[in-house]
N, C-alpha and C. Protein backbone atom coordinates (compact mmCIF):
# COMPACT_ATOMS: atom_id res chain seq x y z
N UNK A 1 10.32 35.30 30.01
CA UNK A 1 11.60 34.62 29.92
C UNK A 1 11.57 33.65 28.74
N UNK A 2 12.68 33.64 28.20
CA UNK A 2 12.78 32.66 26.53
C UNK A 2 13.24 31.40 27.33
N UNK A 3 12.54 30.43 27.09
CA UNK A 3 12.71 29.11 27.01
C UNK A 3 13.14 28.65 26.16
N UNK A 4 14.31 27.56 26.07
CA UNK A 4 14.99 27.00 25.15
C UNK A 4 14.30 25.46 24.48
N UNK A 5 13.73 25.19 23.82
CA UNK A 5 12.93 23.88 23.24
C UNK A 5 13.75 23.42 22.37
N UNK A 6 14.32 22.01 23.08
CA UNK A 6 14.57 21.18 21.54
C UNK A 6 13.81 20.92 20.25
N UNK A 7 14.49 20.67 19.02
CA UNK A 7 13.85 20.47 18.02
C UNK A 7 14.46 19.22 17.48
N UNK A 8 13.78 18.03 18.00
CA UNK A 8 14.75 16.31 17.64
C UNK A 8 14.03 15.97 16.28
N UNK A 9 14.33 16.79 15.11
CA UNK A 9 14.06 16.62 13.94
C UNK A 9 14.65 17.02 12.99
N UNK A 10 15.58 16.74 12.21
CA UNK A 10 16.49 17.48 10.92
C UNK A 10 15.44 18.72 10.30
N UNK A 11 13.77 18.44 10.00
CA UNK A 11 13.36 19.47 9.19
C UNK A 11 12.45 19.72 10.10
N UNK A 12 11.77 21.06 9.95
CA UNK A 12 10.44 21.88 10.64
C UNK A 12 9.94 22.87 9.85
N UNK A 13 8.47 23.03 10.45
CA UNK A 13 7.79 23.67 9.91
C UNK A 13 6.73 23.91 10.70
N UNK A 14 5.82 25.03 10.25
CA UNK A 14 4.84 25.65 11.16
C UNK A 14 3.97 25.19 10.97
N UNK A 15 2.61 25.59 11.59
CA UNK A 15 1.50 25.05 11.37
C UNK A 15 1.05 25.50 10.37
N UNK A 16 1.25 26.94 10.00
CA UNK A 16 0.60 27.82 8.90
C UNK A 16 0.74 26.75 7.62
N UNK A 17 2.17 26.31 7.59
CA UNK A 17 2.59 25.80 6.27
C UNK A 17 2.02 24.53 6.31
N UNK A 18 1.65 23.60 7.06
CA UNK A 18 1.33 22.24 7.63
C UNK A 18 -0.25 22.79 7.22
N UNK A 19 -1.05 23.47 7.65
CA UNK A 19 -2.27 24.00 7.27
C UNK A 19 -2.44 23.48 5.73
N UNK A 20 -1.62 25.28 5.02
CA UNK A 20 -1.53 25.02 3.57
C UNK A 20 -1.33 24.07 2.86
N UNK A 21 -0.23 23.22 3.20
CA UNK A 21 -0.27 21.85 2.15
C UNK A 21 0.87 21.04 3.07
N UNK A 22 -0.34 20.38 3.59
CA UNK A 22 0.82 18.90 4.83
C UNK A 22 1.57 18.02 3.80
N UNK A 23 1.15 17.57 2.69
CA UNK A 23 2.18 16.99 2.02
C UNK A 23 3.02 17.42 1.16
N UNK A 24 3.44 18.71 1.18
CA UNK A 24 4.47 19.85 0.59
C UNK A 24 5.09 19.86 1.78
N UNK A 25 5.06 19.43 2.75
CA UNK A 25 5.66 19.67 4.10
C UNK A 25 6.23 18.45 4.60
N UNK A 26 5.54 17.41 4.01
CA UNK A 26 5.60 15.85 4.70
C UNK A 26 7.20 15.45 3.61
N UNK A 27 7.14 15.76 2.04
CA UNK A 27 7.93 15.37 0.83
C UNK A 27 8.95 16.35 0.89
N UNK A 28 9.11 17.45 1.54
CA UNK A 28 9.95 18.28 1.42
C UNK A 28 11.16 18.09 2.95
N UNK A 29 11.04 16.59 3.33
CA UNK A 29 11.68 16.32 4.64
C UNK A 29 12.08 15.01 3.94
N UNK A 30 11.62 14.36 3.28
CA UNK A 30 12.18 13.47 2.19
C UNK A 30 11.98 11.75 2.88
N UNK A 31 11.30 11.61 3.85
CA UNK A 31 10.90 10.83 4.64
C UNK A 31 11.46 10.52 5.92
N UNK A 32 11.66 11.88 6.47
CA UNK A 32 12.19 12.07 7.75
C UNK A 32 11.13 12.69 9.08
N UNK A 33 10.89 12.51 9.61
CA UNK A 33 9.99 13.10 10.54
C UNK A 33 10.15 14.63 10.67
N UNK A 34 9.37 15.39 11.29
CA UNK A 34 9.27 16.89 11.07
C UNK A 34 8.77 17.26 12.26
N UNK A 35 9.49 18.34 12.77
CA UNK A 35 9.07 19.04 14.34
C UNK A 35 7.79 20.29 13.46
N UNK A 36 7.04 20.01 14.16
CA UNK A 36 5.85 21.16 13.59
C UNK A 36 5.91 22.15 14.68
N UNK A 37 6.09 23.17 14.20
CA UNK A 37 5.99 24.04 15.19
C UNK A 37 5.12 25.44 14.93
N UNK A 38 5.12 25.78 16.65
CA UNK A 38 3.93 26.63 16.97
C UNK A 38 4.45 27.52 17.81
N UNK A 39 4.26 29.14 17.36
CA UNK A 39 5.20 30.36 17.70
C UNK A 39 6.64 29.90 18.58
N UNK A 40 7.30 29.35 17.25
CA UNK A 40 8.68 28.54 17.24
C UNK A 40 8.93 27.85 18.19
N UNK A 41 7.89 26.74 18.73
CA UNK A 41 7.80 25.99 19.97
C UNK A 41 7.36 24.69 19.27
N UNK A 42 8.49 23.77 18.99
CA UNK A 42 7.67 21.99 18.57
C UNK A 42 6.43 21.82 19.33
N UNK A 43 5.51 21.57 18.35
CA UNK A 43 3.99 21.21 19.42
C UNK A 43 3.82 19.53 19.00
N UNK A 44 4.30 19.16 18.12
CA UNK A 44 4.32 17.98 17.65
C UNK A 44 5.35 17.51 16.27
N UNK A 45 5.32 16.21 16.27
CA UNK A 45 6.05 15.76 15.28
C UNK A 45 5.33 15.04 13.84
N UNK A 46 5.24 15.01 12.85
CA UNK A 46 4.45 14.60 11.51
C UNK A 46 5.73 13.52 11.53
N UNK A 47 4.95 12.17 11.25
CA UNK A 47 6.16 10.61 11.03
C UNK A 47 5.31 10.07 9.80
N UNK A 48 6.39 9.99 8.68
CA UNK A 48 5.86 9.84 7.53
C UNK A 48 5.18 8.08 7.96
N UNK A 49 4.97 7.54 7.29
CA UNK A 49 4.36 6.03 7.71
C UNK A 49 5.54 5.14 7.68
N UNK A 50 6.99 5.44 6.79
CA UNK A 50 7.81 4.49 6.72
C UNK A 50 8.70 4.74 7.76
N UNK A 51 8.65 5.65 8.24
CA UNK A 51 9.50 5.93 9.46
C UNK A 51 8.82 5.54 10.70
N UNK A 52 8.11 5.62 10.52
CA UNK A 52 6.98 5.38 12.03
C UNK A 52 7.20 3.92 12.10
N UNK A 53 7.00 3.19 11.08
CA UNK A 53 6.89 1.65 10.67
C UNK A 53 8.58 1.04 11.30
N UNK A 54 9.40 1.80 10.88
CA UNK A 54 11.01 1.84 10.92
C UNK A 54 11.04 1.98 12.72
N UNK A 55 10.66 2.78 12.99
CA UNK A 55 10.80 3.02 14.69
C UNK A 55 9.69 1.79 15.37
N UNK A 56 8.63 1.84 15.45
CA UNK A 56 7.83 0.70 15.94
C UNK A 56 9.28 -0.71 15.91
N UNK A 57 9.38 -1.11 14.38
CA UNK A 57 10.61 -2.16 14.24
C UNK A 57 11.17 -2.07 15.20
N UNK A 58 12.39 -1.06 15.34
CA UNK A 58 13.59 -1.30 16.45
C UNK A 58 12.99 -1.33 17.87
N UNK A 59 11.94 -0.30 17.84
CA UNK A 59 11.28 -1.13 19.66
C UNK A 59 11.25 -2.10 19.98
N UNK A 60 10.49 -2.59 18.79
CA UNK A 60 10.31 -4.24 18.90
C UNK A 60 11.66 -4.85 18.94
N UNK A 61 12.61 -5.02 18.61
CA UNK A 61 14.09 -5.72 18.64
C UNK A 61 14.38 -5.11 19.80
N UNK A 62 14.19 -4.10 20.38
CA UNK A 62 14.82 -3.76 21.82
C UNK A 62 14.68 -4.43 22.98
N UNK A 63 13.68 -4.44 22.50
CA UNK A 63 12.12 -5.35 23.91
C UNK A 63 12.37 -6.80 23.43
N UNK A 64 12.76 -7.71 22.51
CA UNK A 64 12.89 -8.84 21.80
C UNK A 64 14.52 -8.86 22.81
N UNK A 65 15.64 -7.75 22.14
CA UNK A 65 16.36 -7.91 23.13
C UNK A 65 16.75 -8.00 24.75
N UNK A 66 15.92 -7.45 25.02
CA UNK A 66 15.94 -7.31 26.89
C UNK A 66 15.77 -8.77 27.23
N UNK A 67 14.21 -9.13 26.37
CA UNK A 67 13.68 -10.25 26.81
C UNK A 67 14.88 -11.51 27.09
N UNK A 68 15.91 -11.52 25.91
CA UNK A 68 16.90 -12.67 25.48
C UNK A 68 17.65 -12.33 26.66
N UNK A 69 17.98 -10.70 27.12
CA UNK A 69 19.31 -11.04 28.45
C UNK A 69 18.93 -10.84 29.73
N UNK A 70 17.29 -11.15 29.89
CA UNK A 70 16.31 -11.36 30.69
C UNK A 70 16.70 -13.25 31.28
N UNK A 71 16.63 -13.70 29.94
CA UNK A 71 16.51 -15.15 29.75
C UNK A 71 17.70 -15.70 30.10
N UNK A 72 18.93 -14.86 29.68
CA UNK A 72 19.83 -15.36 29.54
C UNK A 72 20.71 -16.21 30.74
N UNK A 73 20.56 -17.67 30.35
CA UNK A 73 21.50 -17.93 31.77
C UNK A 73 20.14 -19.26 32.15
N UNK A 74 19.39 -18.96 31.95
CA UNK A 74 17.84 -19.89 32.32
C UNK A 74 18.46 -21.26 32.17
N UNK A 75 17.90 -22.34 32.95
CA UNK A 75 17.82 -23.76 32.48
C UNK A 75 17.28 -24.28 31.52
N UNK A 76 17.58 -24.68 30.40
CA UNK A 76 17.28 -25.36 29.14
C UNK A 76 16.32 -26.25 29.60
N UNK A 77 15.42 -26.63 28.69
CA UNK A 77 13.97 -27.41 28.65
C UNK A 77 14.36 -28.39 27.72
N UNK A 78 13.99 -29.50 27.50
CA UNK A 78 14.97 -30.97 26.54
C UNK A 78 12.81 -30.81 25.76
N UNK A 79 13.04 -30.70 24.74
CA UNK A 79 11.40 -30.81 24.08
C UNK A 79 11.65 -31.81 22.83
N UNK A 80 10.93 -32.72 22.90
CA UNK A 80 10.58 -33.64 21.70
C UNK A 80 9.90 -32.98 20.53
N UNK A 81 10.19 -32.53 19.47
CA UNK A 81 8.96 -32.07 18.55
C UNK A 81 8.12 -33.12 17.99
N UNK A 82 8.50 -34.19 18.19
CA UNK A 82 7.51 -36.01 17.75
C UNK A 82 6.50 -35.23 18.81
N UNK A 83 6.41 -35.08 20.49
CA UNK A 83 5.48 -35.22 21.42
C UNK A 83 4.69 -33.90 21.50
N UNK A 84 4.87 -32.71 20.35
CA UNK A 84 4.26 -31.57 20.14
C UNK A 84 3.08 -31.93 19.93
C-alpha cells in the first residue's frame, strides 16, 4: 500500500545526490532547508546553519513569549537599584 509522506520543505533531494556533493545540494536550495529523501520517503532534513540559527531564534521568542502571558497579571515587586 502507497503511503502518502509529507515533504515540509520547498527543495529535495536524494541521498544519492546528498552522497555526491552535499553542498551542490545544500546551495542549490539557496538557504532553505531540504527534505532528503530515501526511495521518495523524507528520511531527514539538511538546515543550512542560518536557518537553523533563524528557527532556534523564534523558539526562543515563543518560550520568552509564553513566559510574559504566564506572568502576566503577577503583583509588581517595588526594587531599589541603590540596594542591588
Amino acid at each position: 500500500m502507497n503511503t502518502i509522506h509529507p515533504i515540509l520543505a520547498e527543495a529535495s533531494a536524494g541521498i544519492s545526490a546528498l552522497k555526491k556533493n552535499p553542498m551542490a545540494v545544500i546551495e542549490h536550495a539557496e538557504g532553505s532547508p531540504v527534505a532528503i529523501l530515501n526511495r521518495n520517503r523524507p528520511v531527514f532534513y539538511a538546515v543550512p546553519a542560518a536557518a537553523w540559527e533563524a528557527m532556534l531564534d523564534k523558539i526562543e521568542d515563543l518560550e520568552l513569549a509564553a513566559l510574559v502571558r504566564e506572568r502576566d497579571g503577577e503583583a509588581e515587586i517595588e526594587v531599589d537599584i541603590n540596594e542591588l
